[in-house]
Protein backbone atom coordinates (compact mmCIF):
# COMPACT_ATOMS: atom_id res chain seq x y z
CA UNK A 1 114.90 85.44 53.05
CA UNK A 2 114.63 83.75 56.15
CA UNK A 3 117.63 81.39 56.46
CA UNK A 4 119.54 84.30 55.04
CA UNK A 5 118.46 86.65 58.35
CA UNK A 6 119.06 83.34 60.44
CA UNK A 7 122.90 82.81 58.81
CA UNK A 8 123.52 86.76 59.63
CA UNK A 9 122.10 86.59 63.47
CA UNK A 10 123.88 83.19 63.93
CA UNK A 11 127.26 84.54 62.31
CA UNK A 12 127.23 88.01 62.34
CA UNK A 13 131.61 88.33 61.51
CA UNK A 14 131.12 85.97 58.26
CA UNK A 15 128.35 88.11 57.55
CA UNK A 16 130.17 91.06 57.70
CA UNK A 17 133.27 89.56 55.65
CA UNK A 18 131.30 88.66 53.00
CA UNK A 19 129.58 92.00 52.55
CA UNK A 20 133.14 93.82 53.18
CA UNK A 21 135.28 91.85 51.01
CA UNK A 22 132.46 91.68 48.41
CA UNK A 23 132.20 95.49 48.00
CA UNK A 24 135.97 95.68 48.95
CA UNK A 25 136.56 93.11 45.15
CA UNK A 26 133.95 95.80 43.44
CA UNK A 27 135.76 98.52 44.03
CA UNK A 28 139.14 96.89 43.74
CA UNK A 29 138.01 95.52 40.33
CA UNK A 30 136.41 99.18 39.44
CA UNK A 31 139.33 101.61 40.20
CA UNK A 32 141.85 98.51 38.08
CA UNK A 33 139.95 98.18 35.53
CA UNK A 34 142.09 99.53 32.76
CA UNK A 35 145.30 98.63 34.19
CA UNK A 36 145.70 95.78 31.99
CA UNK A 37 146.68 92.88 34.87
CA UNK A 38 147.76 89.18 34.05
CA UNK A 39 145.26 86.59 35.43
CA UNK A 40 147.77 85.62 38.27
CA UNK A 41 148.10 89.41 39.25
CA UNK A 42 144.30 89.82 39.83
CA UNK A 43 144.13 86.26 41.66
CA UNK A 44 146.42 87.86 44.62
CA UNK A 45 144.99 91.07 44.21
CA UNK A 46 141.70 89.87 45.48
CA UNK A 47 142.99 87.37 47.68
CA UNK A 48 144.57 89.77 49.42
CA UNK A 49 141.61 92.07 49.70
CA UNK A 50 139.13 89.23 50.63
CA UNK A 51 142.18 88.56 53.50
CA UNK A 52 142.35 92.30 54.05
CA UNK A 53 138.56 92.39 54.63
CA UNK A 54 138.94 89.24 56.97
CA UNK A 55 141.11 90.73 59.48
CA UNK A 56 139.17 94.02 59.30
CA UNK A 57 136.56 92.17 60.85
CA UNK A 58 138.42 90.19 62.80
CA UNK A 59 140.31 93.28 64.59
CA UNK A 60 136.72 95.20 64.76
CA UNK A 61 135.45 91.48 66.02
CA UNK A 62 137.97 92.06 69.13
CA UNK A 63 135.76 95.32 70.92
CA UNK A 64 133.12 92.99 71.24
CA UNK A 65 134.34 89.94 72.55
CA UNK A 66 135.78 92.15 75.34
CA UNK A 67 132.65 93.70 76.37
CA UNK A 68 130.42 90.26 76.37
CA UNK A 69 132.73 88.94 79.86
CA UNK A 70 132.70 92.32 81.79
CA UNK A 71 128.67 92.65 81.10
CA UNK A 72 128.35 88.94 82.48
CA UNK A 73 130.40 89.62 85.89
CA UNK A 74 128.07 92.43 86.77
């Protein structure tokens, strides 16, 4: 447990695009589950949400990399 709450407090954005895009795939894979997809069809279907989930936290990454410089100059 404890170089999994050291990984998290060192890299708190993978952290949070693993645990997106992992319940991001569940859910993706839940709701299509009777669609009947080719192999190829769910290989870019959760590519693209793993990606999805990436810039998610990317773009909710962005708020807090402008607060850390503006905290340090006061």
């Amino acid at each position: 447990m404890q170089p999994f709450k050291q990984f998290v407090t060192a890299h708190p954005q993978w952290a949070s695009w693993i645990v997106l895009a992992s319940g991001m795939v569940a859910i993706l894979v839940w709701s299509a589950r009777d669609v009947n997809l080719l192999p190829g069809q769910w290989g870019a279907l959760i590519t693209a949400t793993i990606a999805t989930a990436g810039l998610s936290v990317w773009i909710i990454g962005w708020e807090d990399e402008e607060e850390t410089p503006q905290s340090a100059e006061k």
